[in-house]
C-alpha atoms as a PDB file:
ATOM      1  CA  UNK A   1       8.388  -8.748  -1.813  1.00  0.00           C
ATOM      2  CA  UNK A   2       9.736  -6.972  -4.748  1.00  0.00           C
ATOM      3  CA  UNK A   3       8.883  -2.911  -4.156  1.00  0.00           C
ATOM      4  CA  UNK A   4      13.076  -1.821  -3.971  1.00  0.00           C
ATOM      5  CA  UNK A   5      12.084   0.466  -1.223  1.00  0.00           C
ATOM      6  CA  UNK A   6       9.476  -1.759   1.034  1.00  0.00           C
ATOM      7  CA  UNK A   7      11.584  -2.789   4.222  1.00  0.00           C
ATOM      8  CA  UNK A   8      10.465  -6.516   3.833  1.00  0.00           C
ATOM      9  CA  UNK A   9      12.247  -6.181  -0.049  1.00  0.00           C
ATOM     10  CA  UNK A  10      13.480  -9.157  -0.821  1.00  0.00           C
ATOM     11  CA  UNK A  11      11.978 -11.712   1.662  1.00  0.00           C
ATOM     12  CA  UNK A  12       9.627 -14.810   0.903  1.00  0.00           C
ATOM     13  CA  UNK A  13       6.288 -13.989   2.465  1.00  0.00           C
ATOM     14  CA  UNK A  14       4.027 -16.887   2.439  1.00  0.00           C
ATOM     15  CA  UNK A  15       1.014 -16.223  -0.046  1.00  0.00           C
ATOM     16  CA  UNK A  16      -3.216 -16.362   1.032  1.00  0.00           C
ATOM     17  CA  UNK A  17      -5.132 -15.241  -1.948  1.00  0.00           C
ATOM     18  CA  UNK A  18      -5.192 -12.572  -4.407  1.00  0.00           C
ATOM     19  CA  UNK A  19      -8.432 -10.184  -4.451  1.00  0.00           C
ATOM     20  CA  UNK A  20      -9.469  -7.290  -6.580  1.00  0.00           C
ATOM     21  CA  UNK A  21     -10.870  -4.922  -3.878  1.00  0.00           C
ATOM     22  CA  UNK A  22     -13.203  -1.866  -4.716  1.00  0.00           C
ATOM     23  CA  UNK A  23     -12.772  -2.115  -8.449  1.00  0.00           C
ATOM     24  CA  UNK A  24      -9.052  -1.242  -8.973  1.00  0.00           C
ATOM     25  CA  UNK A  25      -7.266  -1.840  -5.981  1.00  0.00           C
ATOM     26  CA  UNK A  26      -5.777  -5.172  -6.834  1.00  0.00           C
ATOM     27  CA  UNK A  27      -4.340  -6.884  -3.624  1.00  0.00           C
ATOM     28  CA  UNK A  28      -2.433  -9.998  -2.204  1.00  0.00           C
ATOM     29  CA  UNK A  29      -2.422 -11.064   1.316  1.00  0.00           C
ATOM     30  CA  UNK A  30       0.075 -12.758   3.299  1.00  0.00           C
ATOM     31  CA  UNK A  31       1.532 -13.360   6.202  1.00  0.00           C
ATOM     32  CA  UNK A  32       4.497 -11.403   7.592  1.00  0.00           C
ATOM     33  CA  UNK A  33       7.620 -12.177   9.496  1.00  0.00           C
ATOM     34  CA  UNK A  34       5.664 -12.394  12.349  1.00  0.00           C
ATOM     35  CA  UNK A  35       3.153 -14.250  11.159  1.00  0.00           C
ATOM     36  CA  UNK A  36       0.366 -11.628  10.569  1.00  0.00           C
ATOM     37  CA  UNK A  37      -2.083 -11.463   8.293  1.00  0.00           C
ATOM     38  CA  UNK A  38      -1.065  -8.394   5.570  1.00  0.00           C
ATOM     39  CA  UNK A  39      -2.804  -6.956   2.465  1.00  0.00           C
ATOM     40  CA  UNK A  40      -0.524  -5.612  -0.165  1.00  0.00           C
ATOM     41  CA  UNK A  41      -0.368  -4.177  -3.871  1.00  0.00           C
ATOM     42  CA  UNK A  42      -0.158  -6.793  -5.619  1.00  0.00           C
ATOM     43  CA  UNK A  43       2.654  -4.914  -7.657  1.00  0.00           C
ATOM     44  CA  UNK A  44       4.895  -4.965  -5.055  1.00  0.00           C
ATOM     45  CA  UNK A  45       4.965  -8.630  -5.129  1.00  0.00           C
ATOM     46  CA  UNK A  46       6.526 -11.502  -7.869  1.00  0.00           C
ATOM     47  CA  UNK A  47       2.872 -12.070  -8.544  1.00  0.00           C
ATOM     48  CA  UNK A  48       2.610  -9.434 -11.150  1.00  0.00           C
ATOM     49  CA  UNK A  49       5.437  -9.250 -13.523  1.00  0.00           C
ATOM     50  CA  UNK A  50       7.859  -5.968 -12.801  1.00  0.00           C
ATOM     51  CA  UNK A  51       7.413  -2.784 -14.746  1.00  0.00           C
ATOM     52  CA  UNK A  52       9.913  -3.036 -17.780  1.00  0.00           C
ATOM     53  CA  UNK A  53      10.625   0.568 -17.083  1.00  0.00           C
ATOM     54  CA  UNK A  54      12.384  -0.478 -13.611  1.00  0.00           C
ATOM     55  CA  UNK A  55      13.081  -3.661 -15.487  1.00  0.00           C
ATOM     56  CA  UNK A  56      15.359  -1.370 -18.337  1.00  0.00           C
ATOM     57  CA  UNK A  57      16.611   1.294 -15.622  1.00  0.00           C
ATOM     58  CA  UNK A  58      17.800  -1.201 -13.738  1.00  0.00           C
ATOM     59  CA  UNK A  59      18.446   1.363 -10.810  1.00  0.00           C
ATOM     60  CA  UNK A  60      19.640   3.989 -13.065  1.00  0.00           C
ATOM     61  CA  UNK A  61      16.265   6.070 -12.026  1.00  0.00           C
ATOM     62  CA  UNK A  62      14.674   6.485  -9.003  1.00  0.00           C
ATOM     63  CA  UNK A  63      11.167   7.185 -10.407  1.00  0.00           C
ATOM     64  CA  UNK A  64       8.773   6.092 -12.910  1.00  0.00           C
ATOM     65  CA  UNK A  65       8.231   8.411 -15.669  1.00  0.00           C
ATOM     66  CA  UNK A  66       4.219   8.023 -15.316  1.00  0.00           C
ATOM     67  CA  UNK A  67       4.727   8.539 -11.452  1.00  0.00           C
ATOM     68  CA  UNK A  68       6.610  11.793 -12.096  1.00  0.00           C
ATOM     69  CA  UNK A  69       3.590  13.364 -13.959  1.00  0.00           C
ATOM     70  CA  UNK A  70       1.090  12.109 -11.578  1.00  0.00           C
ATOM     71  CA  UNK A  71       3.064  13.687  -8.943  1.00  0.00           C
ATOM     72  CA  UNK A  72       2.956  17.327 -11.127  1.00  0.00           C
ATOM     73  CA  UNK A  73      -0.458  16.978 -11.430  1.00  0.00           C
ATOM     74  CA  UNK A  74      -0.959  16.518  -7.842  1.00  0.00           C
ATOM     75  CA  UNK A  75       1.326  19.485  -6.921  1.00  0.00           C
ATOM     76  CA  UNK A  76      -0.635  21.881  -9.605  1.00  0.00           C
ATOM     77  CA  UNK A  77      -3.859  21.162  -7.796  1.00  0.00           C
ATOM     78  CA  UNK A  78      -2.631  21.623  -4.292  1.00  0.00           C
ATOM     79  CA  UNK A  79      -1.083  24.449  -5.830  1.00  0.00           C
ATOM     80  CA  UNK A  80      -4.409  26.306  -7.165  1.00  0.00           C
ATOM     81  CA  UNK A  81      -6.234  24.748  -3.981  1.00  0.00           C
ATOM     82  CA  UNK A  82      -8.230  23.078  -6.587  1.00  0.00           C
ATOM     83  CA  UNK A  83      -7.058  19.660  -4.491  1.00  0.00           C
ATOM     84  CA  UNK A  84     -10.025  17.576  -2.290  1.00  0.00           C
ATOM     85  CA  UNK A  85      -8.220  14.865   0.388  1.00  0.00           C
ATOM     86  CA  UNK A  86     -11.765  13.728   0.670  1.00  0.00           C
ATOM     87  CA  UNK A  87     -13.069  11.835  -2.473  1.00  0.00           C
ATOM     88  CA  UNK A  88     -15.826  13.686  -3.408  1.00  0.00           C
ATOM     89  CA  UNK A  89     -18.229  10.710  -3.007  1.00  0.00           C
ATOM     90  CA  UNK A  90     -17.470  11.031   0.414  1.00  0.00           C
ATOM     91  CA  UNK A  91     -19.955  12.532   2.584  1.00  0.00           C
ATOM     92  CA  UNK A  92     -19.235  14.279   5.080  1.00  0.00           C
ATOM     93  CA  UNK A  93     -20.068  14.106   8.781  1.00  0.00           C
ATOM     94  CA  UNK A  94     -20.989  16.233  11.096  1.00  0.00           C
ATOM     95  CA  UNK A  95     -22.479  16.815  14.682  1.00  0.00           C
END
């Protein structure tokens, strides 16, 4: 596990497999501490190489620059309500 702020940071997790789910959701799976069967980004694991931007701040930053402006787009479109929770393939249920 190699996400800084994941509580299992730093521990050998015994690998499964690697799957692509849904397109871009790129996952590994393996078994916890406890021996339970997890899914994962794989990004937060040694199976994809770390981002050289946490590679060169080496701690010096606590976020991503790329993260940062995601995040300020996010809060603009809460901000002019122009913000969906539900993906807008979605449909909706009702009684």
């Amino acid at each position: 596990m190699t996400h800084r702020f994941h509580p299992l940071f730093g521990q050998v997790l015994e690998f499964v497999k690697r799957r692509n789910n849904y397109g871009n959701d790129d996952r590994v799976y393996v078994y916890d501490t406890c021996g339970e069967l997890v899914s994962l980004p794989a990004e937060w694991t040694d199976v994809i190489a770390e981002d050289p931007f946490v590679v060169m701040a080496d701690g010096r930053a606590a976020f991503r620059t790329d993260d940062l402006l995601k995040l300020a787009d996010l809060i603009a479109q809460i901000s002019t309500g122009q913000f969906s929770a539900a993906p807008q393939s979605v449909k909706r249920i009702t009684p």
